[in-house]
N, C-alpha and C. Protein backbone atom coordinates (compact mmCIF):
# COMPACT_ATOMS: atom_id res chain seq x y z
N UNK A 1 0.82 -1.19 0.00
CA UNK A 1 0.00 0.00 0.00
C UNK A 1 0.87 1.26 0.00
N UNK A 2 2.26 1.49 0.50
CA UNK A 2 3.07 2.30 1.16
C UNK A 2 3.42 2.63 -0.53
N UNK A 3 4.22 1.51 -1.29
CA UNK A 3 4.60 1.51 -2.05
C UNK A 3 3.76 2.35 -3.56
N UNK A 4 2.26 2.31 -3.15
CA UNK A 4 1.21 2.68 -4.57
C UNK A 4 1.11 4.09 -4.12
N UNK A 5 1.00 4.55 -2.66
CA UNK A 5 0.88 6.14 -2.42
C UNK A 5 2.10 6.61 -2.84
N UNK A 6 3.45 6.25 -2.69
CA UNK A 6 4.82 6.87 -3.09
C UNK A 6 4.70 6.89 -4.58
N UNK A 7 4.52 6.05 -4.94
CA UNK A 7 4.04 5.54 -6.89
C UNK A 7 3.39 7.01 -7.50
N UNK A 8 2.37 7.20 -6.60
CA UNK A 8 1.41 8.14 -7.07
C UNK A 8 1.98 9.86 -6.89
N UNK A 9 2.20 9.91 -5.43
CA UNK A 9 2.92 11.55 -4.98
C UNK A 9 4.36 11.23 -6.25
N UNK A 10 4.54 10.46 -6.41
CA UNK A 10 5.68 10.81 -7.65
C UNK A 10 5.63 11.56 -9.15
N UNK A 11 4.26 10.69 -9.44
CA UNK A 11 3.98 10.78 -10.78
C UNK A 11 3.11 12.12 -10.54
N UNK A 12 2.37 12.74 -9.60
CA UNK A 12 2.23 13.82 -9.49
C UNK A 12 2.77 14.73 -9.17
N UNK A 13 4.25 14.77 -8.75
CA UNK A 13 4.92 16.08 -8.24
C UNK A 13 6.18 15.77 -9.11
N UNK A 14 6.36 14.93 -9.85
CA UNK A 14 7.65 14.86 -10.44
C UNK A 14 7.44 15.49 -11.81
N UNK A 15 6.32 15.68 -13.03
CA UNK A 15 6.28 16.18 -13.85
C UNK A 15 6.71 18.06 -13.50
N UNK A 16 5.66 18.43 -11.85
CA UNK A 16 5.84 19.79 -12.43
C UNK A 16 7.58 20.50 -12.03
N UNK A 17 7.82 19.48 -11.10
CA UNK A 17 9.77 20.05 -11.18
C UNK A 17 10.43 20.28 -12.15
N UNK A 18 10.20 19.25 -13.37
CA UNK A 18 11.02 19.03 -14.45
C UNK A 18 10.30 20.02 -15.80
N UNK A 19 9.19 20.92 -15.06
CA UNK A 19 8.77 21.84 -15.96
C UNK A 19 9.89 22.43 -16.84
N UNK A 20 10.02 22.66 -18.38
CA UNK A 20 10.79 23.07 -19.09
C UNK A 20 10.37 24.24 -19.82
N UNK A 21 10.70 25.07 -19.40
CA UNK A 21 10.47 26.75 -20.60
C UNK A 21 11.07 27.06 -21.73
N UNK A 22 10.53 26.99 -23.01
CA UNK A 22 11.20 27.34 -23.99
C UNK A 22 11.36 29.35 -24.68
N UNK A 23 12.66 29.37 -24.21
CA UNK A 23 12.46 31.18 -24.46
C UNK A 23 13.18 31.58 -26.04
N UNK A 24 12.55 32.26 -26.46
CA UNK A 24 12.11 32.72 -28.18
C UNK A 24 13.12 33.92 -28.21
N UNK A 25 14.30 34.51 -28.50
CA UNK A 25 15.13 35.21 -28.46
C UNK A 25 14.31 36.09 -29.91
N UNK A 26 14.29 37.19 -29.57
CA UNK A 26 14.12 38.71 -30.71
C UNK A 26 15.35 38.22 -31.97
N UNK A 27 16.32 37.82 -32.20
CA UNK A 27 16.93 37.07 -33.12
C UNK A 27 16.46 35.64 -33.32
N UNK A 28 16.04 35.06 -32.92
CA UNK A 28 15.25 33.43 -33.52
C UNK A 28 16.44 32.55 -32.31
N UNK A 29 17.04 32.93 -31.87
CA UNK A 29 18.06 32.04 -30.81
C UNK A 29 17.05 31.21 -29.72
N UNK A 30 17.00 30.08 -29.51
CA UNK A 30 16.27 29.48 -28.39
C UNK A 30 17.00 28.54 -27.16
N UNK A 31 15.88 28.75 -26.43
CA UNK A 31 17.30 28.25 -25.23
C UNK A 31 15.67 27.28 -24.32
N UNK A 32 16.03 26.11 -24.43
CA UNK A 32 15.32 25.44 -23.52
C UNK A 32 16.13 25.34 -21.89
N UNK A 33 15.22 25.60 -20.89
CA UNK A 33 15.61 25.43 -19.28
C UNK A 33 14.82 25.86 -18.87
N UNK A 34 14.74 25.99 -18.03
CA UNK A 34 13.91 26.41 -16.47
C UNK A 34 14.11 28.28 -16.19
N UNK A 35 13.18 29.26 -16.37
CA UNK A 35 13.35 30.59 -16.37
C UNK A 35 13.38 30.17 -14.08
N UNK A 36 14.73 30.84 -13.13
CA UNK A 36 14.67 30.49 -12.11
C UNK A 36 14.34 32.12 -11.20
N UNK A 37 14.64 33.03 -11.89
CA UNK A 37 14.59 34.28 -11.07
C UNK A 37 14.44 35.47 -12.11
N UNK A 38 13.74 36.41 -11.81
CA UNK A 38 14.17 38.03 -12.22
C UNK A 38 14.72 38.71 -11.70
N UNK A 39 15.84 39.50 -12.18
CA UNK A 39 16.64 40.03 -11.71
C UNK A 39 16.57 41.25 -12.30
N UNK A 40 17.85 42.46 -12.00
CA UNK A 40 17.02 43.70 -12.93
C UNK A 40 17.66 43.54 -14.20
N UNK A 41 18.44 43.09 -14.68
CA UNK A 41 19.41 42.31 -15.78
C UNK A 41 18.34 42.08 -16.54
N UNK A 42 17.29 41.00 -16.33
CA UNK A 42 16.61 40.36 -16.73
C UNK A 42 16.11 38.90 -16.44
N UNK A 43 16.06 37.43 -17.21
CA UNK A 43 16.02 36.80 -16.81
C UNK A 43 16.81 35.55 -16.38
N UNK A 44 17.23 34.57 -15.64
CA UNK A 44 17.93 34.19 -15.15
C UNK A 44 17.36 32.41 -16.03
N UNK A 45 17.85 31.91 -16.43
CA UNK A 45 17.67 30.83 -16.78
C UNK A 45 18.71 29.77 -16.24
N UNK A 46 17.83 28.67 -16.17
CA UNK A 46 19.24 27.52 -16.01
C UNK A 46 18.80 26.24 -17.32
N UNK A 47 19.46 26.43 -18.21
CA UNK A 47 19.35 25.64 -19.41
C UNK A 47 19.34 23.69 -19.22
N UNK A 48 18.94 23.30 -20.19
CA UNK A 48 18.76 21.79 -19.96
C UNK A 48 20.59 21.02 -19.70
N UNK A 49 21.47 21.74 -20.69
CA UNK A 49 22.79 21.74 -20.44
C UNK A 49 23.56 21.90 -18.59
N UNK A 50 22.86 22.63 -17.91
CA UNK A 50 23.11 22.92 -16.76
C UNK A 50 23.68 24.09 -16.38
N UNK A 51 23.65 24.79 -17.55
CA UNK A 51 24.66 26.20 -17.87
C UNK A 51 23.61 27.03 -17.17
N UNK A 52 23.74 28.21 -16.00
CA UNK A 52 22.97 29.27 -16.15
C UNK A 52 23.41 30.66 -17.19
N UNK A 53 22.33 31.16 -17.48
CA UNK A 53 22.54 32.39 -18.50
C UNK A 53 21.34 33.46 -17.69
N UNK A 54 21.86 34.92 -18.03
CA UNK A 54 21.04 35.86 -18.19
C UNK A 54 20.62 36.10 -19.24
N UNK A 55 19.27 36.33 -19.53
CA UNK A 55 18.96 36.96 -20.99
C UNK A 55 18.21 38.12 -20.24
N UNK A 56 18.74 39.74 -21.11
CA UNK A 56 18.03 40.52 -20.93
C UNK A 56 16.62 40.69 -21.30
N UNK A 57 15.53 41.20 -20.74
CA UNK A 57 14.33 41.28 -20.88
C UNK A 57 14.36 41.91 -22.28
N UNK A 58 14.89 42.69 -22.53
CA UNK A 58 14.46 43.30 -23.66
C UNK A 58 15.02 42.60 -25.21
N UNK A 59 15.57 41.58 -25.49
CA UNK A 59 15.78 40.28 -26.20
C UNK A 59 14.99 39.82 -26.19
N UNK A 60 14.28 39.51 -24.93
CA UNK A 60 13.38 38.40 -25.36
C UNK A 60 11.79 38.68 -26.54
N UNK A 61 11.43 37.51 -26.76
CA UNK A 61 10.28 37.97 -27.64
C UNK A 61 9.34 37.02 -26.99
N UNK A 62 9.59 35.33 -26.80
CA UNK A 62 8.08 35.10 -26.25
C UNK A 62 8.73 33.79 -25.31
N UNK A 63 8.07 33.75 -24.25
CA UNK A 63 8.37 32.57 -23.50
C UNK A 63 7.06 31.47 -23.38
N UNK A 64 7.41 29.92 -23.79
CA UNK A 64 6.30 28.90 -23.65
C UNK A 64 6.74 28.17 -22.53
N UNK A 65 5.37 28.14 -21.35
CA UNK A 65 5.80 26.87 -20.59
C UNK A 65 4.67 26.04 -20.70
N UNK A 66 4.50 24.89 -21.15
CA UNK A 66 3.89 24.26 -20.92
C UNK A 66 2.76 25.05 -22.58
N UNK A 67 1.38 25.27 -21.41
CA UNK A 67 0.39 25.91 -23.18
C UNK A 67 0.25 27.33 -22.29
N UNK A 68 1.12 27.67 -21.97
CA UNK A 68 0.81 29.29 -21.75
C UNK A 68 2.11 29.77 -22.35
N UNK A 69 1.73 31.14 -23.19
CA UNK A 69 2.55 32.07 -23.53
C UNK A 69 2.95 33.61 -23.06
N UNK A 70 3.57 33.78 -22.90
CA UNK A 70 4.10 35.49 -22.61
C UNK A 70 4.95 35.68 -23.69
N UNK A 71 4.19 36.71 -24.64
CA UNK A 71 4.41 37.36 -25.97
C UNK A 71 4.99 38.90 -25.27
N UNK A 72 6.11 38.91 -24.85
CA UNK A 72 6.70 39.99 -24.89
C UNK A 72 6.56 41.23 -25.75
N UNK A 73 6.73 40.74 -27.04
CA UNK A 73 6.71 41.80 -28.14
C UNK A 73 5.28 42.58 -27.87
N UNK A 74 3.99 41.77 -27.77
CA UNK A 74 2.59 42.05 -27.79
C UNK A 74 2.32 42.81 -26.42
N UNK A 75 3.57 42.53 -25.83
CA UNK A 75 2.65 42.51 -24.20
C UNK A 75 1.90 42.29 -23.43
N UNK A 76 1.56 41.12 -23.75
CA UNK A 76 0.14 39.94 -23.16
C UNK A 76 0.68 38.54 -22.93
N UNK A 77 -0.32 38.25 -22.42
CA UNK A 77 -0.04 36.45 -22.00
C UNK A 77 -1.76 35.65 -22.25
N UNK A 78 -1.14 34.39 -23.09
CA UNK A 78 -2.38 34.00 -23.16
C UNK A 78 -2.10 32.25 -23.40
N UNK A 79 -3.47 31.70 -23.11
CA UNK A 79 -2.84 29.66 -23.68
C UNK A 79 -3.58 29.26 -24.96
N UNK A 80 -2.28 28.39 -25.19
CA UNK A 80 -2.65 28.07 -26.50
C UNK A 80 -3.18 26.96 -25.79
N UNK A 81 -4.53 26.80 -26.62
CA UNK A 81 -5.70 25.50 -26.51
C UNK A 81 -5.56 24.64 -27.89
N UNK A 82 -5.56 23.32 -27.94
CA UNK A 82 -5.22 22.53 -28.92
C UNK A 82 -6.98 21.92 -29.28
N UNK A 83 -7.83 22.55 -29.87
CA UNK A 83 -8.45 21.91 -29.92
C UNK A 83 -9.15 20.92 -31.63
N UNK A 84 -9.73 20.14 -31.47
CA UNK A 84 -10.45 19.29 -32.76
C UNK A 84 -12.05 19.96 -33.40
N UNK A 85 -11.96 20.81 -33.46
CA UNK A 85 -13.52 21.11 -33.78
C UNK A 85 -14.21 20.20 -35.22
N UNK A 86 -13.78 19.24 -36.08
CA UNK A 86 -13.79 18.75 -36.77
C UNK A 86 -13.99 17.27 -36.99
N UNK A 87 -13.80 16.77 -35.81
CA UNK A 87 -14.12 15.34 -35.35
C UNK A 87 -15.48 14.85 -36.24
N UNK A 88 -16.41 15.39 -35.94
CA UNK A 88 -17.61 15.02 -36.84
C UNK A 88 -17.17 14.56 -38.21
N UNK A 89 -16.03 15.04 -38.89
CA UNK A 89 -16.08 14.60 -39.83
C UNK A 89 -15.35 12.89 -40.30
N UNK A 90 -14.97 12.16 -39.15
CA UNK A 90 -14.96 11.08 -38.71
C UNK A 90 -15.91 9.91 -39.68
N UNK A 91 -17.19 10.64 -38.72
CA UNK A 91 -18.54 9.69 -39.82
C UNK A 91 -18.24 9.90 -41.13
N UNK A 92 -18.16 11.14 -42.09
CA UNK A 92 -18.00 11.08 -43.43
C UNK A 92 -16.85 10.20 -43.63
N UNK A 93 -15.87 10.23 -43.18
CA UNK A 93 -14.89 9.55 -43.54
C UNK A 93 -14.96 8.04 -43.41
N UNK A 94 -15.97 8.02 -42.90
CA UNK A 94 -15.93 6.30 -42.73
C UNK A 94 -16.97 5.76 -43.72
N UNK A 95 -17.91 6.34 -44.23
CA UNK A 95 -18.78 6.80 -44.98
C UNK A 95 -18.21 6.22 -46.26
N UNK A 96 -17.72 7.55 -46.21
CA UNK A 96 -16.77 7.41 -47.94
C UNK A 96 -16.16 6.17 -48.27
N UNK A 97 -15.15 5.99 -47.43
CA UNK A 97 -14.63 4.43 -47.30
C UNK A 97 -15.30 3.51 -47.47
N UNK A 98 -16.20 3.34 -46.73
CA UNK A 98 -16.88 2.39 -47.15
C UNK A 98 -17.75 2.32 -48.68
N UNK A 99 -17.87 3.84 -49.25
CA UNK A 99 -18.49 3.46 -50.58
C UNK A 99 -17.59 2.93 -51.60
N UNK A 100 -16.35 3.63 -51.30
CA UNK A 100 -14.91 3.78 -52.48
C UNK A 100 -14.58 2.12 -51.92
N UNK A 101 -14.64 1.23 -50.91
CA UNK A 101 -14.80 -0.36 -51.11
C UNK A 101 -15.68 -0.83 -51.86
N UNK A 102 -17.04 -0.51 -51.25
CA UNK A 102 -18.05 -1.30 -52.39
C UNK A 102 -18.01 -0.57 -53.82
N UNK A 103 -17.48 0.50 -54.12
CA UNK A 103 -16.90 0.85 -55.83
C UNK A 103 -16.20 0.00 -56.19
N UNK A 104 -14.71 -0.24 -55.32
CA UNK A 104 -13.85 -1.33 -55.67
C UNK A 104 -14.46 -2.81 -55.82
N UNK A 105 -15.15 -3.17 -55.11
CA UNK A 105 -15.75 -4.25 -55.47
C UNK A 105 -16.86 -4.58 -56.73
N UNK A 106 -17.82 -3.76 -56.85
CA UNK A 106 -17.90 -3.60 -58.33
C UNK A 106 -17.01 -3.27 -59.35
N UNK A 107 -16.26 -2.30 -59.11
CA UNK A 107 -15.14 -2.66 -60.56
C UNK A 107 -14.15 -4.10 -60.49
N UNK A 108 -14.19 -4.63 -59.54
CA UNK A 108 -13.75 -6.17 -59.51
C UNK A 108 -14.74 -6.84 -60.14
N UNK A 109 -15.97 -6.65 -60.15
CA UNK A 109 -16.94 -8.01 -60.68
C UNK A 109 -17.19 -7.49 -62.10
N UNK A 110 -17.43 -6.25 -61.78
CA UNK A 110 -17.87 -6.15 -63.52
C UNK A 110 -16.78 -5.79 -64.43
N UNK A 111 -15.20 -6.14 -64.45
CA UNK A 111 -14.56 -6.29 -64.76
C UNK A 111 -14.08 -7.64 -65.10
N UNK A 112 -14.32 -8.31 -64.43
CA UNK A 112 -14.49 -9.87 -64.83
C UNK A 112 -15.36 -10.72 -65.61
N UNK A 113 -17.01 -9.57 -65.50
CA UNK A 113 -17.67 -10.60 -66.01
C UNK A 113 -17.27 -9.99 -67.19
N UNK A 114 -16.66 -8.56 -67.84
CA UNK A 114 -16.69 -7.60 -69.52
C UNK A 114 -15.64 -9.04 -69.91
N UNK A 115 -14.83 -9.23 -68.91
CA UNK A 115 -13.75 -9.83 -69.81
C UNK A 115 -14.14 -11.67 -70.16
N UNK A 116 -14.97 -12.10 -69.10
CA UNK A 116 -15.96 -13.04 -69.50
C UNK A 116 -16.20 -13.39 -70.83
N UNK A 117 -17.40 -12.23 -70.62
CA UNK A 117 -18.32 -12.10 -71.98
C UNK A 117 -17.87 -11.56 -73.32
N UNK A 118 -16.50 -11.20 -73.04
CA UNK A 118 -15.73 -10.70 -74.47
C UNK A 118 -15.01 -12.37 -74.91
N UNK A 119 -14.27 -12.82 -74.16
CA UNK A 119 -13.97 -14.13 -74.28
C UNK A 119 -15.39 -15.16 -74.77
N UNK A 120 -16.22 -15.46 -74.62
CA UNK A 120 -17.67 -16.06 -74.90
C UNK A 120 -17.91 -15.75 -76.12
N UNK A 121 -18.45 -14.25 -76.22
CA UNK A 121 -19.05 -14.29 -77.80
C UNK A 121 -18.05 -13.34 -78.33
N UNK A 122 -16.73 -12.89 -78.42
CA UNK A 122 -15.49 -12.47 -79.13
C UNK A 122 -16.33 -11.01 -79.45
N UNK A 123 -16.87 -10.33 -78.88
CA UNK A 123 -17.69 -8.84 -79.63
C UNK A 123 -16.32 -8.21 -78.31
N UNK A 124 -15.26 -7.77 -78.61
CA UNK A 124 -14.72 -6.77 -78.34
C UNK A 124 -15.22 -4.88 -78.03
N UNK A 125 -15.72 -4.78 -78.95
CA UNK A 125 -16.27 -3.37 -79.40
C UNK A 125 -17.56 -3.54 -78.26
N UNK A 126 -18.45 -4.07 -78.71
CA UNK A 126 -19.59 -3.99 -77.80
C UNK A 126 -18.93 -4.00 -76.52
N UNK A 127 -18.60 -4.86 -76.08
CA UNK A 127 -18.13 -5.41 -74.33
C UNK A 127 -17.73 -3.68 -74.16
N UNK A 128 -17.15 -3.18 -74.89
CA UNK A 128 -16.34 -1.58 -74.17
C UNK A 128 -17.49 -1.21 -73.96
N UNK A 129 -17.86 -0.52 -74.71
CA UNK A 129 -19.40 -0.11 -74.75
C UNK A 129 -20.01 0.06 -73.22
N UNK A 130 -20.26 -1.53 -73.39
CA UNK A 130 -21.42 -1.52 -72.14
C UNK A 130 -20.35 -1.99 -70.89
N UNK A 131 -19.01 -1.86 -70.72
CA UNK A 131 -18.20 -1.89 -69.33
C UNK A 131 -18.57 -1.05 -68.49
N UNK A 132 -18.54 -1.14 -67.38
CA UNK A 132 -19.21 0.04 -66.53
C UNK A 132 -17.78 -0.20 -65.42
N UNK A 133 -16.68 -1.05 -65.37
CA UNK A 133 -15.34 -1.23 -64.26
C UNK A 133 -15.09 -0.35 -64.63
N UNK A 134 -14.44 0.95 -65.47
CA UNK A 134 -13.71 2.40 -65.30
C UNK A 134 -14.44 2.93 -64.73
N UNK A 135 -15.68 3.29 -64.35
CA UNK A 135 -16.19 4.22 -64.27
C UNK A 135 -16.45 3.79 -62.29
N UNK A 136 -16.51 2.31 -62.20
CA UNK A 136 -16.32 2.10 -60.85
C UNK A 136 -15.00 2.18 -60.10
N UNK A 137 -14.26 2.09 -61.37
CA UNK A 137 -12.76 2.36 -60.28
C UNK A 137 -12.42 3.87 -60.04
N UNK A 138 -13.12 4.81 -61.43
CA UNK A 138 -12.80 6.25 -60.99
C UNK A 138 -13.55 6.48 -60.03
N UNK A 139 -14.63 6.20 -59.31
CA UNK A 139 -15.77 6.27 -58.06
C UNK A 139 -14.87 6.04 -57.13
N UNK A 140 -14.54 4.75 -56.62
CA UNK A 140 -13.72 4.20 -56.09
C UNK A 140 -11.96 5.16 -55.09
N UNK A 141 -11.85 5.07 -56.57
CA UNK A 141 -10.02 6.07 -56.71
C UNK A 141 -10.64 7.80 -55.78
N UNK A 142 -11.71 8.49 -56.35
CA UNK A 142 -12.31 9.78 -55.62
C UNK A 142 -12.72 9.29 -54.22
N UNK A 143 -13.32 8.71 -53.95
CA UNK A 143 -14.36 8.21 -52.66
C UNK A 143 -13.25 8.22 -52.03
N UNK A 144 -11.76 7.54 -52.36
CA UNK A 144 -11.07 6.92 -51.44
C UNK A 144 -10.10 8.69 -50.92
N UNK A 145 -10.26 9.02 -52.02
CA UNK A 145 -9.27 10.25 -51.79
C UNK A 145 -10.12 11.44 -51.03
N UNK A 146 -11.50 11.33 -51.07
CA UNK A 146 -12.28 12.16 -50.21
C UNK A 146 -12.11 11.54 -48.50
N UNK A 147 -12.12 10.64 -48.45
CA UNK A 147 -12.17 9.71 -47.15
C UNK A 147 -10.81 9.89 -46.34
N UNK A 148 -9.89 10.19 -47.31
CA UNK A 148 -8.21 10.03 -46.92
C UNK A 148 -8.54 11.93 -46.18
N UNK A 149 -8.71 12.74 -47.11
CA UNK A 149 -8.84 13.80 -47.00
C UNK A 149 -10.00 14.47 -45.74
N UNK A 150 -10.63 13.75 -45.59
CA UNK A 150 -11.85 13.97 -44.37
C UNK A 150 -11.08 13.70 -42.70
N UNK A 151 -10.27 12.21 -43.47
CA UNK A 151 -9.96 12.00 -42.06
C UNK A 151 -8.70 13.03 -41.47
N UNK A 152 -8.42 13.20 -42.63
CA UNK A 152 -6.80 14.42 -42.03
C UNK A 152 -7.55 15.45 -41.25
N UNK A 153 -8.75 16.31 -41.96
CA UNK A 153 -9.22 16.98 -41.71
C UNK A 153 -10.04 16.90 -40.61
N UNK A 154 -10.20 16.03 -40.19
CA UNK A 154 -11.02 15.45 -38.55
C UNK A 154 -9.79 15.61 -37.58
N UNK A 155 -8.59 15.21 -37.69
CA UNK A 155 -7.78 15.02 -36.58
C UNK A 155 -6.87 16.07 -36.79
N UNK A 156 -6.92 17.14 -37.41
CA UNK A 156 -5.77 17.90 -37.44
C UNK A 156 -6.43 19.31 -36.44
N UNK A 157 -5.14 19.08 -35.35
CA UNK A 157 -5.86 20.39 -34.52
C UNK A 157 -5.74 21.64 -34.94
N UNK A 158 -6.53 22.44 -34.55
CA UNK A 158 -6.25 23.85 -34.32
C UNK A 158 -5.94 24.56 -33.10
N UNK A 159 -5.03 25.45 -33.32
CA UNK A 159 -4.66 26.03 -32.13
C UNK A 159 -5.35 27.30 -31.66
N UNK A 160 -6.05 27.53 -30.69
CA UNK A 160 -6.98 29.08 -30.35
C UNK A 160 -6.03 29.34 -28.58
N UNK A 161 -6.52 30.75 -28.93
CA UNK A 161 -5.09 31.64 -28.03
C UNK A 161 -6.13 32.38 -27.14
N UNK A 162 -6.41 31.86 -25.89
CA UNK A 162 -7.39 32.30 -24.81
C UNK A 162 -6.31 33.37 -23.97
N UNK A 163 -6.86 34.73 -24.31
CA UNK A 163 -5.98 35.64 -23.60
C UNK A 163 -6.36 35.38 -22.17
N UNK A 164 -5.02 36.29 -21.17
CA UNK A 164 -5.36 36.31 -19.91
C UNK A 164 -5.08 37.22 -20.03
N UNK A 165 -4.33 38.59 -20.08
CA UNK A 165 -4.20 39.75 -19.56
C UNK A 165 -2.91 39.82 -19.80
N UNK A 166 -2.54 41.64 -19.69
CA UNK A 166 -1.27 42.18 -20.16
C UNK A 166 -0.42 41.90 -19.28
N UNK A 167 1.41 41.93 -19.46
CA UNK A 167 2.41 41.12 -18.96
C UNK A 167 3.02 42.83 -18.07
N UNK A 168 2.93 42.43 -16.54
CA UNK A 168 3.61 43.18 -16.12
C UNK A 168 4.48 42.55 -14.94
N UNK A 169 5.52 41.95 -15.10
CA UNK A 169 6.90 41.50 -13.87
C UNK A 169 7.37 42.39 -13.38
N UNK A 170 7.85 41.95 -12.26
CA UNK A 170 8.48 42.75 -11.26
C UNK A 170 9.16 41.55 -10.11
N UNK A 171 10.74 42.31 -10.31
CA UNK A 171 11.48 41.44 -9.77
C UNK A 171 11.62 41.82 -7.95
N UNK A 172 11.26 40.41 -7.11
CA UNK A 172 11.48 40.29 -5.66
C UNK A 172 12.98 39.58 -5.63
N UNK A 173 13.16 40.17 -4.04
CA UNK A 173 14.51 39.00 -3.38
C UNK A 173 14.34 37.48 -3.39
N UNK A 174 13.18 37.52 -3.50
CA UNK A 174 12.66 35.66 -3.17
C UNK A 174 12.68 35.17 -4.24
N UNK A 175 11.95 35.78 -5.16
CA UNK A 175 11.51 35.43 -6.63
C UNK A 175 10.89 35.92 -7.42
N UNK A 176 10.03 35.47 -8.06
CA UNK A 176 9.19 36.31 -9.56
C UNK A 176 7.51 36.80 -8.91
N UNK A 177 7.64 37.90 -9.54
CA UNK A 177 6.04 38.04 -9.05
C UNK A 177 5.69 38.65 -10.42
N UNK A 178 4.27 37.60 -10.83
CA UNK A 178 3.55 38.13 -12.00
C UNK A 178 2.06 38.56 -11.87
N UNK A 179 1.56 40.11 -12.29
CA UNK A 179 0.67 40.47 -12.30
C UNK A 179 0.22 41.02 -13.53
N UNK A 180 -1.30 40.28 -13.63
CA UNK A 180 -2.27 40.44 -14.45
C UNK A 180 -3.12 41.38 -14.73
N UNK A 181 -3.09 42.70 -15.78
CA UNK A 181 -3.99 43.99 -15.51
C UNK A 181 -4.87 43.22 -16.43
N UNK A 182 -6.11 43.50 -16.34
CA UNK A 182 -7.53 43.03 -16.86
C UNK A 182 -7.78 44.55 -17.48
């Protein structure tokens, strides 16, 4: 029992230590670590390397931890939300699939029987005529490429940016204090 509560306070307090901040340098430079203090310099990082660095505040352009952002340049902070609004299109896609099979399966049969019945009574010319397999495999070949195309379009997220309010820091002896003007 001792052993499943330690199991658990682990897997819950060990992700947010190893929190990692990725900071967006005003030149495109990025530096993954842990942002640990403000100072009047700026910010104090300790990188995944183990190196600490200062980066001045005014370099920076945007810091991600986790799905929250502080857009320096903008002067706001807001989270990026990953969401699917498109899922519904799931059913079409399964839909389709399933017609662009049963297409394929008619251009399998009635492709067999044209070539049948051309073999039987030797009328070449006619048999084209009345083939109807191209016209099930071009059904088929679309259905399948609408279905391929539905499903991308079901699972591909979008990202929406739920503001919180403008970025104003201010550096303590202890640590960071961040306040939110509404």
């Amino acid at each position: 029992m001792k052993k499943m509560v330690y199991a658990i306070l682990l897997i819950a307090f060990v992700p947010n230590s190893f929190a990692l901040d990725l900071i967006i340098l005003k030149n495109g430079q990025q530096y993954r670590g842990q942002v640990t203090k403000i100072v009047e310099k700026g910010f104090v990082i300790k990188t995944n390397e183990g190196n600490v660095v200062v980066i001045p505040k005014t370099n920076i352009s945007k810091i991600f931890r986790d799905n929250k952002v502080l857009d320096f340049e903008a002067g706001e902070s807001y989270y990026l939300e990953k969401k699917r609004p498109f899922l519904p299109f799931i059913v079409l896609s399964v839909a389709t699939g399933a017609y662009a099979v049963n297409k394929y399966k008619d251009y399998q049969d009635n492709s067999k029987k044209s070539k049948k019945e051309t073999v039987d009574t030797g009328q070449s010319d006619l048999q084209n005529f009345k083939d109807q397999s191209k016209k099930d495999l071009a059904w088929s070949i679309g259905s399948g490429l609408f279905c391929l195309g539905s499903l991308y379009v079901a699972f591909k997220p979008i990202e929406v940016k739920v503001p919180i309010g403008k970025i104003n820091l201010s550096a303590l002896p202890n640590g960071v204090m961040l306040s939110l003007q509404f």
